[in-house]
PDB file of N, CA and C in Angstrom:
ATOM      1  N   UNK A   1      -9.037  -0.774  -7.105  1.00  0.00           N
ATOM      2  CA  UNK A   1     -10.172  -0.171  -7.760  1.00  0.00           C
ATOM      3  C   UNK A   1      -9.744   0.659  -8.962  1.00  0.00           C
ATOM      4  N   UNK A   2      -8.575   1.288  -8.895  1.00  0.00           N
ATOM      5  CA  UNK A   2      -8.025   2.098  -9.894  1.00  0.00           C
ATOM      6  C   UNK A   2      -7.948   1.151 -11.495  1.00  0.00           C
ATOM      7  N   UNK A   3      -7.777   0.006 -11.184  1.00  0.00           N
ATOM      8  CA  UNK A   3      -7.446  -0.828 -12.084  1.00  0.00           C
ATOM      9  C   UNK A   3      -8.583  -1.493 -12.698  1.00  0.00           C
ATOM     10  N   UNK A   4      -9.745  -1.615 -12.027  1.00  0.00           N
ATOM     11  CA  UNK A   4     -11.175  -1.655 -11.966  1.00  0.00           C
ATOM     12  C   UNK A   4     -11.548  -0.586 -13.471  1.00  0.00           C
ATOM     13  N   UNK A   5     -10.904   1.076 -12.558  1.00  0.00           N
ATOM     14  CA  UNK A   5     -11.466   1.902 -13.671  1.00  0.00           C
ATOM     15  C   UNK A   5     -10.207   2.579 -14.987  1.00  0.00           C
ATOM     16  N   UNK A   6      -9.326   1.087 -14.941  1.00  0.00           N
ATOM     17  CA  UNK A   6      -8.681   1.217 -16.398  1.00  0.00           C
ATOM     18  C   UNK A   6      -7.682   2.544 -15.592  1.00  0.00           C
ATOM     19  N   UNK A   7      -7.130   3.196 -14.933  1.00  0.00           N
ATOM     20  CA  UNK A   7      -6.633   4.405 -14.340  1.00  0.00           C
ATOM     21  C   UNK A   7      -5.171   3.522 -14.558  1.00  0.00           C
ATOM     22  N   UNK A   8      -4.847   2.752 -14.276  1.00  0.00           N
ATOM     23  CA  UNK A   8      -3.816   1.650 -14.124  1.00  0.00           C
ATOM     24  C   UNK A   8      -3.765   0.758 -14.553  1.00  0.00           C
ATOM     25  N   UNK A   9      -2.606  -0.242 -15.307  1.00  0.00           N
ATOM     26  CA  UNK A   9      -3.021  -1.631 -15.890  1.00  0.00           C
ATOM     27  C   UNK A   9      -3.011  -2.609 -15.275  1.00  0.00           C
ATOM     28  N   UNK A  10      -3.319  -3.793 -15.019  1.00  0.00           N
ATOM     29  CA  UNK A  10      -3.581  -4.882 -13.958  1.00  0.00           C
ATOM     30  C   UNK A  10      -2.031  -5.599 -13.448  1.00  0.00           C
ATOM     31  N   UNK A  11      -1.118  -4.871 -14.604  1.00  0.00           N
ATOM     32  CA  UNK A  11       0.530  -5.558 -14.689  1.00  0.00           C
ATOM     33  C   UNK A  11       0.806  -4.626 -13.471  1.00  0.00           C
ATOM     34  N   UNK A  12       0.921  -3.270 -12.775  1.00  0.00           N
ATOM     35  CA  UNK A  12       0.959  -2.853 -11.786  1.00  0.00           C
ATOM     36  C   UNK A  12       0.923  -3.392 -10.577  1.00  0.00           C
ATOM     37  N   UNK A  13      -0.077  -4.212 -10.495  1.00  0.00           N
ATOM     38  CA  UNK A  13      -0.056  -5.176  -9.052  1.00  0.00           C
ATOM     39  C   UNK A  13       1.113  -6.057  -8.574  1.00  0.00           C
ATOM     40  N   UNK A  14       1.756  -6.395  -9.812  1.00  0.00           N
ATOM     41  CA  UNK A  14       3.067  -6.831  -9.365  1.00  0.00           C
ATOM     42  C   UNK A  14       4.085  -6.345  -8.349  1.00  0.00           C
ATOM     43  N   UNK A  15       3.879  -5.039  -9.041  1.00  0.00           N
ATOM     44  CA  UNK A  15       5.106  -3.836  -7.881  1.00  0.00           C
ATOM     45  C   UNK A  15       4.522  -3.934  -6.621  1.00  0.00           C
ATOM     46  N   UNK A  16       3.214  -4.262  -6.305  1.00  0.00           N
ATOM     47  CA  UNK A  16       2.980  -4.150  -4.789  1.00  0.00           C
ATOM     48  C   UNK A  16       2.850  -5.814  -3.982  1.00  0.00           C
ATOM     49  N   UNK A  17       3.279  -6.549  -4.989  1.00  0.00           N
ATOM     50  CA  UNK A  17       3.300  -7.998  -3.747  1.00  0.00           C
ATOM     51  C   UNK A  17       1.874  -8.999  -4.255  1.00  0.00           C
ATOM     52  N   UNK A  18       1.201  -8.348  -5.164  1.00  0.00           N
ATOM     53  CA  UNK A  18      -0.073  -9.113  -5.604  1.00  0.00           C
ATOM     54  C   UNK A  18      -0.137  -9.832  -6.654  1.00  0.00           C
ATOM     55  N   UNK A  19      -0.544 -10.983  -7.288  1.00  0.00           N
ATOM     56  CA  UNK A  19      -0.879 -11.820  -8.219  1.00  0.00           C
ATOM     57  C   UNK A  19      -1.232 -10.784  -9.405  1.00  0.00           C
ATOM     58  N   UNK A  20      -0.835 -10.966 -10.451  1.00  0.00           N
ATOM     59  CA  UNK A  20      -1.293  -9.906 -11.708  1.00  0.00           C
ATOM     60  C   UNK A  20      -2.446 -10.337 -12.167  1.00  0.00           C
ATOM     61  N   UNK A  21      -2.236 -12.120 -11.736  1.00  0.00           N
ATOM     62  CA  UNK A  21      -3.857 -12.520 -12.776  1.00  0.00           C
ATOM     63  C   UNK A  21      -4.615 -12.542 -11.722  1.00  0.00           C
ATOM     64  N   UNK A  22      -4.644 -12.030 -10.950  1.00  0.00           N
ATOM     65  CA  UNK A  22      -5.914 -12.171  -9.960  1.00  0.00           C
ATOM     66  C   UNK A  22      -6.601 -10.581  -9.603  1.00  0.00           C
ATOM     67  N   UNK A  23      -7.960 -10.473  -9.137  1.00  0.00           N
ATOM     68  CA  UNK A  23      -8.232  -9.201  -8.443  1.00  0.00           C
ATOM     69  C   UNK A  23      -8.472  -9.215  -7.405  1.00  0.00           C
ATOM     70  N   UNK A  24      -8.207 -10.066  -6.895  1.00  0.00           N
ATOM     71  CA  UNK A  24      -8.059 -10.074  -5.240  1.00  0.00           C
ATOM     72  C   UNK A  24      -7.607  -8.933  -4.594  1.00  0.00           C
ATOM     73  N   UNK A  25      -7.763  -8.748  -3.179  1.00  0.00           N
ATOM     74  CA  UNK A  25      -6.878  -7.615  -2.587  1.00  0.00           C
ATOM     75  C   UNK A  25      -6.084  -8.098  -1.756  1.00  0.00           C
ATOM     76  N   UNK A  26      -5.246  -7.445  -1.030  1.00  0.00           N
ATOM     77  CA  UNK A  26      -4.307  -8.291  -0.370  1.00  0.00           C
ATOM     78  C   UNK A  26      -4.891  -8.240   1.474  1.00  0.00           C
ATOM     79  N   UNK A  27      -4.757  -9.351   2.107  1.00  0.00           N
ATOM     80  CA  UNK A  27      -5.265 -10.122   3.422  1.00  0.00           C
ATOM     81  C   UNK A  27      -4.929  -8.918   4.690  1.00  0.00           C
ATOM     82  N   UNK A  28      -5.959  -8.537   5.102  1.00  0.00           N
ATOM     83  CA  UNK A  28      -5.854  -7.146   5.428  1.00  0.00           C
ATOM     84  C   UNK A  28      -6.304  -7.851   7.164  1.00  0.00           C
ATOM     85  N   UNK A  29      -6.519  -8.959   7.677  1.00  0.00           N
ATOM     86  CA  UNK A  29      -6.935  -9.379   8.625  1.00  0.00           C
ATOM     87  C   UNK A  29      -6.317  -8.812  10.070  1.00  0.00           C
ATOM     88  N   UNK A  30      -5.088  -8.947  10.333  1.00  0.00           N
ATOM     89  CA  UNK A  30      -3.818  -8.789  11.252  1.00  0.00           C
ATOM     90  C   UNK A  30      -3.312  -7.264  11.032  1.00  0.00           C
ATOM     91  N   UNK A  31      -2.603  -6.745  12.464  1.00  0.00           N
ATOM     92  CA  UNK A  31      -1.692  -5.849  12.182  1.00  0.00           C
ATOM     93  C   UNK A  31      -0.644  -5.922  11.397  1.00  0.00           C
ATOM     94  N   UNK A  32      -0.156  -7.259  11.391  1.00  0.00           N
ATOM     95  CA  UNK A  32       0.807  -7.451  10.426  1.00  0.00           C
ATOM     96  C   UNK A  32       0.843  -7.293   9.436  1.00  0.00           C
ATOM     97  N   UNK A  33      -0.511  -7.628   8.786  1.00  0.00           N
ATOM     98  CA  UNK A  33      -0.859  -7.748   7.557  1.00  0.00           C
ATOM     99  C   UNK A  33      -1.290  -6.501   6.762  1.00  0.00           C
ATOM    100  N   UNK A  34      -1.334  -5.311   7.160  1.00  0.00           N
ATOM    101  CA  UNK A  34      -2.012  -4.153   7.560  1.00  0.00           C
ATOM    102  C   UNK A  34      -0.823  -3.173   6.997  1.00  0.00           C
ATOM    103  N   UNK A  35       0.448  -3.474   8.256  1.00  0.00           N
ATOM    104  CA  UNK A  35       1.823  -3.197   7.790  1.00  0.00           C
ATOM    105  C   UNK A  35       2.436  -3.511   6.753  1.00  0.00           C
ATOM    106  N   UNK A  36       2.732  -4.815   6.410  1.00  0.00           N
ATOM    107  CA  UNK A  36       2.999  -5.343   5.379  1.00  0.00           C
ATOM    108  C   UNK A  36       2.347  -4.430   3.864  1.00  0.00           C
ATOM    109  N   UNK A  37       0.957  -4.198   3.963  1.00  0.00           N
ATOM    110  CA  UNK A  37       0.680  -3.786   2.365  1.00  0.00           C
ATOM    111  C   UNK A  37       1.075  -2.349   2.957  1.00  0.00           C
ATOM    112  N   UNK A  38       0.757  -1.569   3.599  1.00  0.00           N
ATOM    113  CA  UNK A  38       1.521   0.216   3.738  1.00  0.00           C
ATOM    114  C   UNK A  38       2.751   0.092   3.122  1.00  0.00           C
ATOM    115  N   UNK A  39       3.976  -0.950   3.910  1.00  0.00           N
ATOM    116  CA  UNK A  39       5.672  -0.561   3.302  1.00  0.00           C
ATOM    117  C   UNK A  39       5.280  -1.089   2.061  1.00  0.00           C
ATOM    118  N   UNK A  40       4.659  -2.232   1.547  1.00  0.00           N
ATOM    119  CA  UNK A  40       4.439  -2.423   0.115  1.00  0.00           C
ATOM    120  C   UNK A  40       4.080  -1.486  -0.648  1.00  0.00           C
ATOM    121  N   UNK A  41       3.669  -0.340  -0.073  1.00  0.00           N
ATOM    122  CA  UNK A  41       3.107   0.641  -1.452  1.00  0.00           C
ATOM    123  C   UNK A  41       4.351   1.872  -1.083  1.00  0.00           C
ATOM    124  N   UNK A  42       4.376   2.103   0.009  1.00  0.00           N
ATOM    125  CA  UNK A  42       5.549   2.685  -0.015  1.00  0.00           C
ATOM    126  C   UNK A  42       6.857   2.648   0.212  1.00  0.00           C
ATOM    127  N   UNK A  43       7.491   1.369  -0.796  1.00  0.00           N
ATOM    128  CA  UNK A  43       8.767   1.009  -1.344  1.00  0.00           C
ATOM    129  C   UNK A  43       8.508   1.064  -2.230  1.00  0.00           C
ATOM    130  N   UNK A  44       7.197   0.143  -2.994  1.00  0.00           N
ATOM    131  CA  UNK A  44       7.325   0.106  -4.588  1.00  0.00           C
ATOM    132  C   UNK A  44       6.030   1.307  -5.416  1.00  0.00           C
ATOM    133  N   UNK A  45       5.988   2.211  -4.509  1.00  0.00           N
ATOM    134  CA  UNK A  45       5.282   3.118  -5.548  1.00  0.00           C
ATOM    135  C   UNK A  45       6.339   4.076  -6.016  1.00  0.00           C
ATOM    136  N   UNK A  46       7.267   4.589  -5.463  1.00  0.00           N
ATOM    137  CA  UNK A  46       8.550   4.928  -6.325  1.00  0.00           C
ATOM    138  C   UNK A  46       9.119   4.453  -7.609  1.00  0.00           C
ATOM    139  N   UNK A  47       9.264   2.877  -7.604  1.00  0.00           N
ATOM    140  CA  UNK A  47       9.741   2.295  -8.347  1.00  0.00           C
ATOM    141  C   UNK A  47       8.533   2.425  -9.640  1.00  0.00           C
ATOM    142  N   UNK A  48       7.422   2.191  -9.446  1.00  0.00           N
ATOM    143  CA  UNK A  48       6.337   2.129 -10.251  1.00  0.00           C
ATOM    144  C   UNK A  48       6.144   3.181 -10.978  1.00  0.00           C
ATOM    145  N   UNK A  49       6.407   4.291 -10.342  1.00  0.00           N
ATOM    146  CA  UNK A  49       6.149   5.838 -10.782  1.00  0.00           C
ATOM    147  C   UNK A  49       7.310   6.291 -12.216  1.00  0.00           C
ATOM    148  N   UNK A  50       8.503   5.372 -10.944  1.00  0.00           N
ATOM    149  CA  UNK A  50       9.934   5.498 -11.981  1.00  0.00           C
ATOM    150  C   UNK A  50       9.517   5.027 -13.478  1.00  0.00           C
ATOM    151  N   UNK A  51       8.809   3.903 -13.581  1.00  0.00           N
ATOM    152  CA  UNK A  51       8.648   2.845 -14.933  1.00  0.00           C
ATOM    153  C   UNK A  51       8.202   3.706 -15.639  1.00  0.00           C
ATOM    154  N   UNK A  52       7.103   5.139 -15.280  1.00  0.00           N
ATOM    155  CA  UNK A  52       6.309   5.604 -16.037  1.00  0.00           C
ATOM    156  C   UNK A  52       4.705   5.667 -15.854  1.00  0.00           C
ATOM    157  N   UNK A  53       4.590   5.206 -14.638  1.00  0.00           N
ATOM    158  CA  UNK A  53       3.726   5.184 -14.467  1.00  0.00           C
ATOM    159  C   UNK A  53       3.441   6.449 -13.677  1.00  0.00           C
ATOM    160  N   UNK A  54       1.684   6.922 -13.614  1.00  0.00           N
ATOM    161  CA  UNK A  54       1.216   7.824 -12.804  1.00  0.00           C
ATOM    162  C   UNK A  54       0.918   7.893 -11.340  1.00  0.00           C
ATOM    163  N   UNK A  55       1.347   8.778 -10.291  1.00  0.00           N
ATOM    164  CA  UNK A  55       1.285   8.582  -9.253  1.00  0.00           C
ATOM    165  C   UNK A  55      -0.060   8.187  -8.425  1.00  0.00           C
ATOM    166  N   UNK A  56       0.027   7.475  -7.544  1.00  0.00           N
ATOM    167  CA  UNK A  56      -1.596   7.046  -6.878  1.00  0.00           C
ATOM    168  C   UNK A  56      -1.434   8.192  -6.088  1.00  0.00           C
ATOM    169  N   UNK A  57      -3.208   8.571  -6.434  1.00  0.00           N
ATOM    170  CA  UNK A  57      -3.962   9.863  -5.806  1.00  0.00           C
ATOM    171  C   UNK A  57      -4.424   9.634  -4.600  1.00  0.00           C
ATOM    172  N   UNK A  58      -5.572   8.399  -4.809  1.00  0.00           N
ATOM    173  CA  UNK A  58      -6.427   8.541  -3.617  1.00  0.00           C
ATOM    174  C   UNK A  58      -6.073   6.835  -3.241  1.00  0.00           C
ATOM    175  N   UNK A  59      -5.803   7.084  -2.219  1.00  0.00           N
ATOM    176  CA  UNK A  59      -4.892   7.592  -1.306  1.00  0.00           C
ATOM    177  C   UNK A  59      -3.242   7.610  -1.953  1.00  0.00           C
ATOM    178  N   UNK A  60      -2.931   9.037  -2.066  1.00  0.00           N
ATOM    179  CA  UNK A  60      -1.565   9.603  -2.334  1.00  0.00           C
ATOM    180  C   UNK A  60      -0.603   8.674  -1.346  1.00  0.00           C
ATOM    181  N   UNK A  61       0.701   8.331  -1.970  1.00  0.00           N
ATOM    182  CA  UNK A  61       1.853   7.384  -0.884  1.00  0.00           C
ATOM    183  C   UNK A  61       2.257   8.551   0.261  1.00  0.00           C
ATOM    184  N   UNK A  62       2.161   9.702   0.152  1.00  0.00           N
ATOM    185  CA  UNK A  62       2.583  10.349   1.041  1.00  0.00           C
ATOM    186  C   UNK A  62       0.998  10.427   2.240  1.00  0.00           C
ATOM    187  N   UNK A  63       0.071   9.922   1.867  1.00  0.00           N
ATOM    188  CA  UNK A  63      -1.044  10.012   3.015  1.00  0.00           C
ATOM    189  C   UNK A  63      -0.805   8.183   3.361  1.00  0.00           C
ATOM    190  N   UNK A  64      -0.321   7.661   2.291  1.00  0.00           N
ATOM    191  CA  UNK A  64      -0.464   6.393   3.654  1.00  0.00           C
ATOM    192  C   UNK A  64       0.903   5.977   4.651  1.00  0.00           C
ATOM    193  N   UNK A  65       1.922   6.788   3.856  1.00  0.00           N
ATOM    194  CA  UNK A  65       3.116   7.068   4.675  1.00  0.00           C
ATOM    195  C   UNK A  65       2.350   8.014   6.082  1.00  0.00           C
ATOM    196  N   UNK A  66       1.830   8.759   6.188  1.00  0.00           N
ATOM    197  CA  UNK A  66       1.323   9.897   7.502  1.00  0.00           C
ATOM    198  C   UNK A  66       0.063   8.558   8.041  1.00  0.00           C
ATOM    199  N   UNK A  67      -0.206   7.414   7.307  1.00  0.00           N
ATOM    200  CA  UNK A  67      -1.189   6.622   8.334  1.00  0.00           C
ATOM    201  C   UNK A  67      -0.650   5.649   8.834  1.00  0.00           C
ATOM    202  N   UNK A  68      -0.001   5.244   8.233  1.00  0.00           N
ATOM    203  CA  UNK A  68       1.328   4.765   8.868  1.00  0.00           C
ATOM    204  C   UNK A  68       2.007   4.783   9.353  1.00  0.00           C
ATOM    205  N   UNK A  69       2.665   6.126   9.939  1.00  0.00           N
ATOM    206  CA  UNK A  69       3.310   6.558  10.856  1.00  0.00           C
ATOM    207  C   UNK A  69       2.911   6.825  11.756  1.00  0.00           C
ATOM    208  N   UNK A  70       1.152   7.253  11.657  1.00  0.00           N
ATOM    209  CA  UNK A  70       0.380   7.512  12.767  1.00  0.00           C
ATOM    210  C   UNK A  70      -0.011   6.062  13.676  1.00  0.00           C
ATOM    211  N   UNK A  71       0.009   5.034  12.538  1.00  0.00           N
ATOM    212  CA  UNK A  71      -0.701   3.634  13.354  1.00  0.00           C
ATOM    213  C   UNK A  71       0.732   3.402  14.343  1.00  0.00           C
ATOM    214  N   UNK A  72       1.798   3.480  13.570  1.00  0.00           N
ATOM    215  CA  UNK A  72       3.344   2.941  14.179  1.00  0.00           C
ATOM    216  C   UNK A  72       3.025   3.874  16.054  1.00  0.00           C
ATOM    217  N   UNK A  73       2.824   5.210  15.592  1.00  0.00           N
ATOM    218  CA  UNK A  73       2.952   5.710  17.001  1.00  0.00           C
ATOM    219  C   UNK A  73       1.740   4.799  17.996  1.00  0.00           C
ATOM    220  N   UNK A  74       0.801   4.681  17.657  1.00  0.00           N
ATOM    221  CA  UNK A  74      -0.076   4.647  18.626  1.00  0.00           C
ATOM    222  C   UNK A  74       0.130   3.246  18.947  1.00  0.00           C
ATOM    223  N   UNK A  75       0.997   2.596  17.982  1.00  0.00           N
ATOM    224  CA  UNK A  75       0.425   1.109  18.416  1.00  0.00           C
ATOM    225  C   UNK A  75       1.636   1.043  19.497  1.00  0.00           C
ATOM    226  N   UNK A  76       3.425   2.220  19.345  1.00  0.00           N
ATOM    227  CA  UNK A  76       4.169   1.913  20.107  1.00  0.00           C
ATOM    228  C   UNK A  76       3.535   2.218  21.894  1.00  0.00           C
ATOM    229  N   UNK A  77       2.789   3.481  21.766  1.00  0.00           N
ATOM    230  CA  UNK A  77       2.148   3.934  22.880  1.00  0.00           C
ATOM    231  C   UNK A  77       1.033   2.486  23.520  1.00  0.00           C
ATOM    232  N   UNK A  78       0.715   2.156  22.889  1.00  0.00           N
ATOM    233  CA  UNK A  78      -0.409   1.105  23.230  1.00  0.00           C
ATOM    234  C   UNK A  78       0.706   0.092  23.758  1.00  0.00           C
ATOM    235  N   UNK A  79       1.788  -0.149  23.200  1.00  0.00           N
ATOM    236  CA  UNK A  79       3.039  -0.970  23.897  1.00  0.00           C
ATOM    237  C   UNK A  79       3.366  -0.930  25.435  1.00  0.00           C
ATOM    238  N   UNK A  80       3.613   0.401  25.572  1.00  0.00           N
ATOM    239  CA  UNK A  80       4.202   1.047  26.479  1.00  0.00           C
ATOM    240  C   UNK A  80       3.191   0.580  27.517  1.00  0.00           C
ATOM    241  N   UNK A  81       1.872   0.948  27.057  1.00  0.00           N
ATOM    242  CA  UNK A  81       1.125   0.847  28.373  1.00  0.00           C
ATOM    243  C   UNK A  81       0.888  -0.283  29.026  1.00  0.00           C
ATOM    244  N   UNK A  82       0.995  -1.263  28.279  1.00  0.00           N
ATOM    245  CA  UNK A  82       1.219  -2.677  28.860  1.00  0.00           C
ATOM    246  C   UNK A  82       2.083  -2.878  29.411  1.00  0.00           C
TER     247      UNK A  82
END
């Protein structure tokens, strides 16, 4: 959406695993899939930030790092109980 409102340029999507010419979002169906885009933003929003770019606000990498860590716990607990 950021890119929607010009906040970011559409060449950005690269750093996270997405098609540049497309606006698609990425396949959010599965836990896997769920996981997959979280470490995607937080490996390459460092790198992105590094290029010069401005840090993502909403949602900040350090809040989807804490939802992420929160899904990791519950889903290990949800393990356990099985």
């Amino acid at each position: 959406m950021a890119i929607d409102r010009e906040v970011y340029p559409a060449s950005v999507r690269g750093y996270y695993g997405l098609p540049i010419d497309s606006d698609g979002l990425s396949n959010l169906k599965s836990e896997a899939d769920k996981l997959t885009a979280a470490q995607n933003i937080l490996t390459s929003e460092a790198d992105r930030v590094a290029a010069g770019g401005a840090p993502m606000v909403n949602p900040s990498a350090a809040g989807v790092e804490a939802g992420l860590n929160q899904f990791k716990t519950l889903q290990q607990t949800q393990s356990q109980l099985k």
